[in-house]
PDB file of N, CA and C in Angstrom:
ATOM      1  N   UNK A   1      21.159  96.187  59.544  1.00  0.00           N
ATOM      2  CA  UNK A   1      22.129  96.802  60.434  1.00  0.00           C
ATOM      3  C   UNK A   1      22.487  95.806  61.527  1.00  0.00           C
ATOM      4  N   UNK A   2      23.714  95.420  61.489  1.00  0.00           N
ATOM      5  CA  UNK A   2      24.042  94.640  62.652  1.00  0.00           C
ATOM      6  C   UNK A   2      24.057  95.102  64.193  1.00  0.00           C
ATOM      7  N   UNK A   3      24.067  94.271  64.940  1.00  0.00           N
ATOM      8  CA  UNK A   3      23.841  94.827  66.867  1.00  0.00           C
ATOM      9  C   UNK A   3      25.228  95.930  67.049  1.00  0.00           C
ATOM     10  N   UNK A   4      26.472  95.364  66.514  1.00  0.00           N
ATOM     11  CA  UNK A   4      27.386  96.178  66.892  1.00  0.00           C
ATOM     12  C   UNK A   4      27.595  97.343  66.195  1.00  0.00           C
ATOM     13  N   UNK A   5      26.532  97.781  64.962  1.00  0.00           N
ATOM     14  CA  UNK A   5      26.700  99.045  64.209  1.00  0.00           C
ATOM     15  C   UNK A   5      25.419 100.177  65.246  1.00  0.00           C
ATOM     16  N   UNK A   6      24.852  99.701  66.085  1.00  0.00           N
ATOM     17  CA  UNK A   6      23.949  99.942  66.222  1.00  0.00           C
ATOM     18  C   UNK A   6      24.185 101.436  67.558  1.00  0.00           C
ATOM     19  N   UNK A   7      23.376 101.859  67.641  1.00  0.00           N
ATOM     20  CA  UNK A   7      23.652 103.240  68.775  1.00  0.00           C
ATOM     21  C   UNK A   7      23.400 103.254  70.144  1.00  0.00           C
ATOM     22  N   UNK A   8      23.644 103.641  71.660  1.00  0.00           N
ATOM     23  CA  UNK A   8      23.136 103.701  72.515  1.00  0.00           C
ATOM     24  C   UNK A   8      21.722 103.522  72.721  1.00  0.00           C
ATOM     25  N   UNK A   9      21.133 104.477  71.781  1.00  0.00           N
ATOM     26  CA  UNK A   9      19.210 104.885  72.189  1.00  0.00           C
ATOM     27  C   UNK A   9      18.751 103.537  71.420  1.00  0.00           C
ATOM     28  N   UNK A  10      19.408 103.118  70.414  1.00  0.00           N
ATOM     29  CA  UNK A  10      18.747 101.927  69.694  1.00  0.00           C
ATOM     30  C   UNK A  10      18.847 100.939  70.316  1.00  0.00           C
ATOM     31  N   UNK A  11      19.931 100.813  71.338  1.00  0.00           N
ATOM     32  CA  UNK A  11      19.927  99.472  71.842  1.00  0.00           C
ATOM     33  C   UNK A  11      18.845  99.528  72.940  1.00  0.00           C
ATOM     34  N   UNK A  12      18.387 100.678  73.735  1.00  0.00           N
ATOM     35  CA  UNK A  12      17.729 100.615  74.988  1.00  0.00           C
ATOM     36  C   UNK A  12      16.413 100.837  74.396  1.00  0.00           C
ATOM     37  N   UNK A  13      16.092 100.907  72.938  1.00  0.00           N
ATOM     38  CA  UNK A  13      14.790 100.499  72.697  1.00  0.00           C
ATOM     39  C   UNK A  13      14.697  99.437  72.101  1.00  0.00           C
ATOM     40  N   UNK A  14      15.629  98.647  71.616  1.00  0.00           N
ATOM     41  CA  UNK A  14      15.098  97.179  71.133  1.00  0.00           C
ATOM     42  C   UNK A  14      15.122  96.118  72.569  1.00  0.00           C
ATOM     43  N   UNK A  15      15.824  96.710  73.600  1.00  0.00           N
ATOM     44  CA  UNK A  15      15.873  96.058  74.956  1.00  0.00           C
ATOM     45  C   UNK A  15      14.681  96.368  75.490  1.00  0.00           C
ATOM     46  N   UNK A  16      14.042  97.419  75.804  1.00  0.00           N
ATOM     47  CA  UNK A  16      12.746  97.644  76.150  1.00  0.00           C
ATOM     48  C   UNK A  16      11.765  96.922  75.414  1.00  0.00           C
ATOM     49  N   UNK A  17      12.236  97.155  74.006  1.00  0.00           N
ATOM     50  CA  UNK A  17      10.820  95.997  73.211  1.00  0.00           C
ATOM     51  C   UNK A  17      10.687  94.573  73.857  1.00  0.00           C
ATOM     52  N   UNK A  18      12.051  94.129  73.882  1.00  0.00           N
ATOM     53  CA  UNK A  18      12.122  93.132  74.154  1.00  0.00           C
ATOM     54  C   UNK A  18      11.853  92.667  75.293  1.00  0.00           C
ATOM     55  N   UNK A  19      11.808  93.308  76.132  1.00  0.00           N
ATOM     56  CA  UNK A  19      11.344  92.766  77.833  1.00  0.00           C
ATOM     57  C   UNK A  19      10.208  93.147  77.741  1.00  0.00           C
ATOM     58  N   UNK A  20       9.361  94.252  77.607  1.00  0.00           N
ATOM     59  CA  UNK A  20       7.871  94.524  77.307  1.00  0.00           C
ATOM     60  C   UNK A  20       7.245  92.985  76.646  1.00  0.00           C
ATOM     61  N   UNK A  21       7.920  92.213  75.488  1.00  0.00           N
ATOM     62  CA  UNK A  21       7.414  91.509  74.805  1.00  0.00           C
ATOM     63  C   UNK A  21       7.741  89.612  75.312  1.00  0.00           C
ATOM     64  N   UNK A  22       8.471  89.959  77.124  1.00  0.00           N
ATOM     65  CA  UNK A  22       8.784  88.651  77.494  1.00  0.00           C
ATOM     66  C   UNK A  22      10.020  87.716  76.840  1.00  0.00           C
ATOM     67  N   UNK A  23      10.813  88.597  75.975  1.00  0.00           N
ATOM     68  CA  UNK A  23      11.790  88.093  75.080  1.00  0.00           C
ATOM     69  C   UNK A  23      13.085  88.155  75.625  1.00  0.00           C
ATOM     70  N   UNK A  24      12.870  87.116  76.997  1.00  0.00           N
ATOM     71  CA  UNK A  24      14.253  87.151  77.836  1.00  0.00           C
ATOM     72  C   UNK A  24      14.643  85.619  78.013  1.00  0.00           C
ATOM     73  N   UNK A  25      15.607  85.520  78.163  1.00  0.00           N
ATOM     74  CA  UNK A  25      16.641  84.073  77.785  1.00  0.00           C
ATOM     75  C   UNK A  25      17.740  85.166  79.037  1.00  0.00           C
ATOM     76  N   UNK A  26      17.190  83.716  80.196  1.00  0.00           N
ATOM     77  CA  UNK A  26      18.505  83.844  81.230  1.00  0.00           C
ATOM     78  C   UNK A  26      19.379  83.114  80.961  1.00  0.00           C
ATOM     79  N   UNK A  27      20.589  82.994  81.076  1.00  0.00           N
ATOM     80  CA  UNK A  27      21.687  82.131  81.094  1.00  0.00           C
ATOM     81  C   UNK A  27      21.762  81.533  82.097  1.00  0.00           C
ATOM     82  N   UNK A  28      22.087  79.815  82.277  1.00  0.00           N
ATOM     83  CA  UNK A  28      22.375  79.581  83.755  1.00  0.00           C
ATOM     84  C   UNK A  28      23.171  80.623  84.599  1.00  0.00           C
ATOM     85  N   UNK A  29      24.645  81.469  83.679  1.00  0.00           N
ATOM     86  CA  UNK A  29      25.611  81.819  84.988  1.00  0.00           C
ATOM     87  C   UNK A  29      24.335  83.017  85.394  1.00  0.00           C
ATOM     88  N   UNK A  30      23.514  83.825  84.413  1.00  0.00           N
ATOM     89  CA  UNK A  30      22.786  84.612  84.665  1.00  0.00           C
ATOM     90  C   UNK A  30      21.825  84.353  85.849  1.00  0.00           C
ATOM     91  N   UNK A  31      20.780  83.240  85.795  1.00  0.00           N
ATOM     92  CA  UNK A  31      20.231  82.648  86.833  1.00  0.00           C
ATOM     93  C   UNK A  31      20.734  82.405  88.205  1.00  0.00           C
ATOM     94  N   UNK A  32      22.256  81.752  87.952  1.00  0.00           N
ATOM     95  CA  UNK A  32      22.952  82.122  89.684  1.00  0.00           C
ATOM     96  C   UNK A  32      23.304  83.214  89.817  1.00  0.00           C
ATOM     97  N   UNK A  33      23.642  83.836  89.275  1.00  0.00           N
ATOM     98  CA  UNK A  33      24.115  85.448  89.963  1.00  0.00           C
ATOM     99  C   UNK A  33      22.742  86.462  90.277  1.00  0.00           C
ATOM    100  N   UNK A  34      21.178  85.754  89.631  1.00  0.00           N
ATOM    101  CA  UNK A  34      20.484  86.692  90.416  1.00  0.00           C
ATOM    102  C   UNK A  34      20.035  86.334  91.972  1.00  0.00           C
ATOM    103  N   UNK A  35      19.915  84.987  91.164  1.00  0.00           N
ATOM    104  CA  UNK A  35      19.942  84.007  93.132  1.00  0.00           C
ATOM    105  C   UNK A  35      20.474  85.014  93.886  1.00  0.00           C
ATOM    106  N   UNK A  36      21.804  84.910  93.461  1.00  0.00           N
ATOM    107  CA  UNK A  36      23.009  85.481  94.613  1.00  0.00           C
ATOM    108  C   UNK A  36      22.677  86.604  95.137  1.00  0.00           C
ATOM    109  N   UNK A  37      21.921  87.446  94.339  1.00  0.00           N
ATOM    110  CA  UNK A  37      21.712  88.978  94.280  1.00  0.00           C
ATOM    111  C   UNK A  37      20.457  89.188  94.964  1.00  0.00           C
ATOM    112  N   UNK A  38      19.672  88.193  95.109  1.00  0.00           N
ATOM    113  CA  UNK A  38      18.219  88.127  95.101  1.00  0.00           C
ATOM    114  C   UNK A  38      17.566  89.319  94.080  1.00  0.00           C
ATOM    115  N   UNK A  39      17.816  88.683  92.970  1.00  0.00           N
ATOM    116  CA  UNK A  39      17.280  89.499  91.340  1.00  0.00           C
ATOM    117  C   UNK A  39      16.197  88.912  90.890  1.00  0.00           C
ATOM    118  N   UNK A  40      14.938  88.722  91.360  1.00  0.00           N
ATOM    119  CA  UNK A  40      13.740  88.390  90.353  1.00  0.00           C
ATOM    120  C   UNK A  40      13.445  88.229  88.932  1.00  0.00           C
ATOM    121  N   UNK A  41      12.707  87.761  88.479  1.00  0.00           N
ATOM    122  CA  UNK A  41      12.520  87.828  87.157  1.00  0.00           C
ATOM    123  C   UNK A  41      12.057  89.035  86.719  1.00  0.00           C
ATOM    124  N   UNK A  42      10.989  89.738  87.568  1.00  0.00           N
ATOM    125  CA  UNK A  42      10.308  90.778  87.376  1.00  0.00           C
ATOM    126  C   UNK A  42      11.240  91.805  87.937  1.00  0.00           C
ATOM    127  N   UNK A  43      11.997  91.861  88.661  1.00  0.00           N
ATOM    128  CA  UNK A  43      13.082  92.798  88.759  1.00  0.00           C
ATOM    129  C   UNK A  43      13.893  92.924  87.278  1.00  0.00           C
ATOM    130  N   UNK A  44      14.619  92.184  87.477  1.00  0.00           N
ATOM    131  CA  UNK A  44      15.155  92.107  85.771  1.00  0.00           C
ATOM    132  C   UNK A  44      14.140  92.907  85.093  1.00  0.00           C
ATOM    133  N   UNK A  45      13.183  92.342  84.096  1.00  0.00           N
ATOM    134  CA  UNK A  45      11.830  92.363  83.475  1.00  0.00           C
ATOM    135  C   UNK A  45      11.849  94.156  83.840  1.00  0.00           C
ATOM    136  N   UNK A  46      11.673  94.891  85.100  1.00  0.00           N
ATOM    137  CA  UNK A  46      11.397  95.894  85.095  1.00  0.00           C
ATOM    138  C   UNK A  46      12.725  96.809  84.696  1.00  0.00           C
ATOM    139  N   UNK A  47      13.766  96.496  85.119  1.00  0.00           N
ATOM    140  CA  UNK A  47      14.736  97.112  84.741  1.00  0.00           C
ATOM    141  C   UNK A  47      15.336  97.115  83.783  1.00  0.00           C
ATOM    142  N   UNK A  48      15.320  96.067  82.511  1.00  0.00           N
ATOM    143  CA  UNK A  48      14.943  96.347  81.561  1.00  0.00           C
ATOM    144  C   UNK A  48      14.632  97.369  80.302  1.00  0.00           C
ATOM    145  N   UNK A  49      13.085  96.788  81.207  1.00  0.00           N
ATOM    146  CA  UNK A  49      11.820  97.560  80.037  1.00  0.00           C
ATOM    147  C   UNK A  49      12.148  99.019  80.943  1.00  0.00           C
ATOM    148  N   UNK A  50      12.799  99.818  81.961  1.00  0.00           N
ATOM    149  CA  UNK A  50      13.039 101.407  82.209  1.00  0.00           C
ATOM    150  C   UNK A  50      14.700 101.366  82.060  1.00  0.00           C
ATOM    151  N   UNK A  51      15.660 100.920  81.268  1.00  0.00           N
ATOM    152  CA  UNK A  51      16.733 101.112  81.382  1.00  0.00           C
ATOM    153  C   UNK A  51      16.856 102.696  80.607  1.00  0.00           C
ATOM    154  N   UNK A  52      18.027 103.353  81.151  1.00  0.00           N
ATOM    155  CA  UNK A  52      18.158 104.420  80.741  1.00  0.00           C
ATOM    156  C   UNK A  52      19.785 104.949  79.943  1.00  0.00           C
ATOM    157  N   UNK A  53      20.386 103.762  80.469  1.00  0.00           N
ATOM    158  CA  UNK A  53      22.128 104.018  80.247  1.00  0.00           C
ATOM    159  C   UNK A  53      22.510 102.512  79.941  1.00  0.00           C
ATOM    160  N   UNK A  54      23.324 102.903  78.504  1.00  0.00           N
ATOM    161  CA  UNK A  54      24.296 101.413  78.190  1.00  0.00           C
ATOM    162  C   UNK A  54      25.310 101.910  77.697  1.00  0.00           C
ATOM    163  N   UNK A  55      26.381 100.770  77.767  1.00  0.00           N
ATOM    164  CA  UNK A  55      27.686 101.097  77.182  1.00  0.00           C
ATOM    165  C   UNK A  55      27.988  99.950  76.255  1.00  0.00           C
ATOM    166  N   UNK A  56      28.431 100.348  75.584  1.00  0.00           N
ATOM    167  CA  UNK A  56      28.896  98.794  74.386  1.00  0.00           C
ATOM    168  C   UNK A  56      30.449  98.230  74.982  1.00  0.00           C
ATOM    169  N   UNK A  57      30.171  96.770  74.959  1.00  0.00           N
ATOM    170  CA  UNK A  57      31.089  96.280  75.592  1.00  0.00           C
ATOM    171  C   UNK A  57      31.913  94.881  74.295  1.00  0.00           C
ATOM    172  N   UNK A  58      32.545  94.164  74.416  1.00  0.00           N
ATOM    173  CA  UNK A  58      33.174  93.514  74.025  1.00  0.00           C
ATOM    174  C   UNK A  58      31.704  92.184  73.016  1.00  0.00           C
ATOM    175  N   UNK A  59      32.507  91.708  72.104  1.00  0.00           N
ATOM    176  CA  UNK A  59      31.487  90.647  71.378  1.00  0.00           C
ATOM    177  C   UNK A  59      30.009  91.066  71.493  1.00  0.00           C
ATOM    178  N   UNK A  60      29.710  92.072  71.415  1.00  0.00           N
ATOM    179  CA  UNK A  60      28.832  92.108  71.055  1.00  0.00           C
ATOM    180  C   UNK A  60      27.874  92.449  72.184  1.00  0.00           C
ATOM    181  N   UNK A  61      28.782  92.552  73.173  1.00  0.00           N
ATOM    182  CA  UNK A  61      27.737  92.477  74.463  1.00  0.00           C
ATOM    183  C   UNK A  61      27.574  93.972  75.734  1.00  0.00           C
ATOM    184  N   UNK A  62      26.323  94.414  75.843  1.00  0.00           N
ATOM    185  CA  UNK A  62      26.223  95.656  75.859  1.00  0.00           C
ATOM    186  C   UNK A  62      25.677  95.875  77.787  1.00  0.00           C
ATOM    187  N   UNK A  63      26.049  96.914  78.314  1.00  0.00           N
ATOM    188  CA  UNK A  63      25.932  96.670  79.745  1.00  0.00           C
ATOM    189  C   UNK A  63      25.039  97.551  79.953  1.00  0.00           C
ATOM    190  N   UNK A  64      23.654  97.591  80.547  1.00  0.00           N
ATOM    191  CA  UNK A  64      22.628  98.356  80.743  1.00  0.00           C
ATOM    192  C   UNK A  64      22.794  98.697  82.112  1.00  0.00           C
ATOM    193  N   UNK A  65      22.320  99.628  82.897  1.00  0.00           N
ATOM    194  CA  UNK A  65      22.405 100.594  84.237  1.00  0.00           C
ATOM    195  C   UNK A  65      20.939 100.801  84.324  1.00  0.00           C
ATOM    196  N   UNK A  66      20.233 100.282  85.603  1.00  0.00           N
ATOM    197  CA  UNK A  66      18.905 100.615  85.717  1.00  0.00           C
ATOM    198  C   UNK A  66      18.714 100.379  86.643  1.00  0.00           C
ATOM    199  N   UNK A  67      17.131 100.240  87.200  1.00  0.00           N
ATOM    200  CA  UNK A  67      16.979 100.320  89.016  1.00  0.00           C
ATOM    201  C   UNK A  67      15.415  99.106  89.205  1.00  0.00           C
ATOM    202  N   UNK A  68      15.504  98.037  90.087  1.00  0.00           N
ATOM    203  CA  UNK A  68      14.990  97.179  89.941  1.00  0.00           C
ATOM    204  C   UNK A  68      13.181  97.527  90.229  1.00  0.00           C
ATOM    205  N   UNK A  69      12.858  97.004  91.055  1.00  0.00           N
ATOM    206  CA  UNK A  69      11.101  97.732  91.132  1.00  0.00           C
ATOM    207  C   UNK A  69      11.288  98.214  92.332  1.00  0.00           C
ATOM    208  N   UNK A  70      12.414  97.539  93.418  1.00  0.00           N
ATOM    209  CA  UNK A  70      12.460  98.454  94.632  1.00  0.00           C
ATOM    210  C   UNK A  70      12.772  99.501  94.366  1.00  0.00           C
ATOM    211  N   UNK A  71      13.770 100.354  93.295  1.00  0.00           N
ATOM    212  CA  UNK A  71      14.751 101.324  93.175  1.00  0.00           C
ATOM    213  C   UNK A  71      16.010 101.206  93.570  1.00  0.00           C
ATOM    214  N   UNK A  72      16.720  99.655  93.596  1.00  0.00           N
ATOM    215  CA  UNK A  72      18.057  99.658  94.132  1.00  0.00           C
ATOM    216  C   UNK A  72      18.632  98.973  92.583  1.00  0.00           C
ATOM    217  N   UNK A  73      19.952 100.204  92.192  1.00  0.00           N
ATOM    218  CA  UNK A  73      20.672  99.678  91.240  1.00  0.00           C
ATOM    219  C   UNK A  73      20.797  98.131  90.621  1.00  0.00           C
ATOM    220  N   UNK A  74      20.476  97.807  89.353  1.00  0.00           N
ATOM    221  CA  UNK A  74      20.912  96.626  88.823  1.00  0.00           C
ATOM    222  C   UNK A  74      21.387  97.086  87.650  1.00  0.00           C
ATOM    223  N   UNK A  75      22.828  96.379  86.938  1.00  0.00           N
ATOM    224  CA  UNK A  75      23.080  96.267  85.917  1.00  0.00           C
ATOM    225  C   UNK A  75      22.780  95.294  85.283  1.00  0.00           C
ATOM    226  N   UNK A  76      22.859  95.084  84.038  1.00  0.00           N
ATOM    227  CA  UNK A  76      22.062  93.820  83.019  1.00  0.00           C
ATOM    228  C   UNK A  76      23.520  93.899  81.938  1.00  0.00           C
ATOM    229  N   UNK A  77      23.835  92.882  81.623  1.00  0.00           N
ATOM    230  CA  UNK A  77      24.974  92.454  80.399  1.00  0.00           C
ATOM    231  C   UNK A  77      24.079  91.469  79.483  1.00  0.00           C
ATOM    232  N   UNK A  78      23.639  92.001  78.222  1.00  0.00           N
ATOM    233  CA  UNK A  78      23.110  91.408  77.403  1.00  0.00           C
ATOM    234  C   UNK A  78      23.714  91.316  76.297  1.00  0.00           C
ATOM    235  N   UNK A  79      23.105  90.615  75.340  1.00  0.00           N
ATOM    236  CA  UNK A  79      23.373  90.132  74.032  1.00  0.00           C
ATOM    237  C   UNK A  79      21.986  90.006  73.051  1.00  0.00           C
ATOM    238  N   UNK A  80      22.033  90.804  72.407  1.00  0.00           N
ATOM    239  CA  UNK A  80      20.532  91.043  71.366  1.00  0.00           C
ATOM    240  C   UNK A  80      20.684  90.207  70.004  1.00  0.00           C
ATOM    241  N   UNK A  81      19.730  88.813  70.959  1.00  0.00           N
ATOM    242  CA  UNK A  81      20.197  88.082  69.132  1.00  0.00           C
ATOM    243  C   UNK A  81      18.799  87.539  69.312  1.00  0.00           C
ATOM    244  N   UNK A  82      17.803  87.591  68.070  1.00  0.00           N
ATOM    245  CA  UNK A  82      16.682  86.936  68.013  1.00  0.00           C
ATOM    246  C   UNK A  82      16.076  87.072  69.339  1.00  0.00           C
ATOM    247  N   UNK A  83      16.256  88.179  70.055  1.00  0.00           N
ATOM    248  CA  UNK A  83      15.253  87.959  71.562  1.00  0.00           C
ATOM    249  C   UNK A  83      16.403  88.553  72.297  1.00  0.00           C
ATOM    250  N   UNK A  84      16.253  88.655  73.549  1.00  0.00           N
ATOM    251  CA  UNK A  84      17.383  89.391  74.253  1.00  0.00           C
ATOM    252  C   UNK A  84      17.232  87.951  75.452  1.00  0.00           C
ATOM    253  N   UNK A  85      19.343  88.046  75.144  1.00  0.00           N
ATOM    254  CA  UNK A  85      19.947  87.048  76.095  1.00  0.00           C
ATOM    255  C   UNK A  85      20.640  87.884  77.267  1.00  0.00           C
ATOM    256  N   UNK A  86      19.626  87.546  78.614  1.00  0.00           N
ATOM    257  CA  UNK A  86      20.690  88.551  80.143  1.00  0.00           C
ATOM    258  C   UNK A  86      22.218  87.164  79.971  1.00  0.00           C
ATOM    259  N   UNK A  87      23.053  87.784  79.703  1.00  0.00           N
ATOM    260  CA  UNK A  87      24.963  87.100  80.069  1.00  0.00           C
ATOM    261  C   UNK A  87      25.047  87.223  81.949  1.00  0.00           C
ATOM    262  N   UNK A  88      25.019  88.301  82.652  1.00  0.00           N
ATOM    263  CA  UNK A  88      24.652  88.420  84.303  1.00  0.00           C
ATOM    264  C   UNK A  88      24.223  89.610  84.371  1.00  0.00           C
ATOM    265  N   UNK A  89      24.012  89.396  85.892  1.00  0.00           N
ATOM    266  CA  UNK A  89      23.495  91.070  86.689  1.00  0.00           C
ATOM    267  C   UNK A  89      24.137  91.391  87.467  1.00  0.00           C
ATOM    268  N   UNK A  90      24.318  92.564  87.742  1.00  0.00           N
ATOM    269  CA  UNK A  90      25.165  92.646  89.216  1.00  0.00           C
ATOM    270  C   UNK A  90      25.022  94.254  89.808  1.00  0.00           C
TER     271      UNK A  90
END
């Protein structure tokens, strides 16, 4: 089954596997925009592995809604290929 045949709940559990299992690939633009944000790794990492809401977005690339370890909103734009790639946060 390919990523883009795939369902809401399926994507926020192969994303959870995948951050549970350290299977994150930042992108540089990803890396400056958490700078910018002051987004941790383990922020990411937690929001993540508790995401609760995604929407499927263009090429393949799916936008997660979750809340960092403080509890202040982060979104995640990923791409699930061999491991999960964060595209940015914001």
């Amino acid at each position: 089954m390919g990523v883009r045949r795939m369902g809401t709940q399926r994507v926020i559990e192969e994303v959870r596997g995948y951050a549970a299992a350290r299977r994150i690939w930042v992108s540089s633009h990803g890396r400056q925009r958490m700078s910018e944000r002051g987004v941790t790794y383990e922020d990411l990492r937690y929001a993540l592995m508790n995401a609760e809401s995604c929407e499927e977005g263009v090429n393949g690339r799916w936008k997660l809604c979750s809340n960092d370890m403080s509890g202040d909103p982060l979104t995640a734009v990923v791409v699930l290929q061999d491991g999960l790639i964060l595209v940015t946060v914001y």
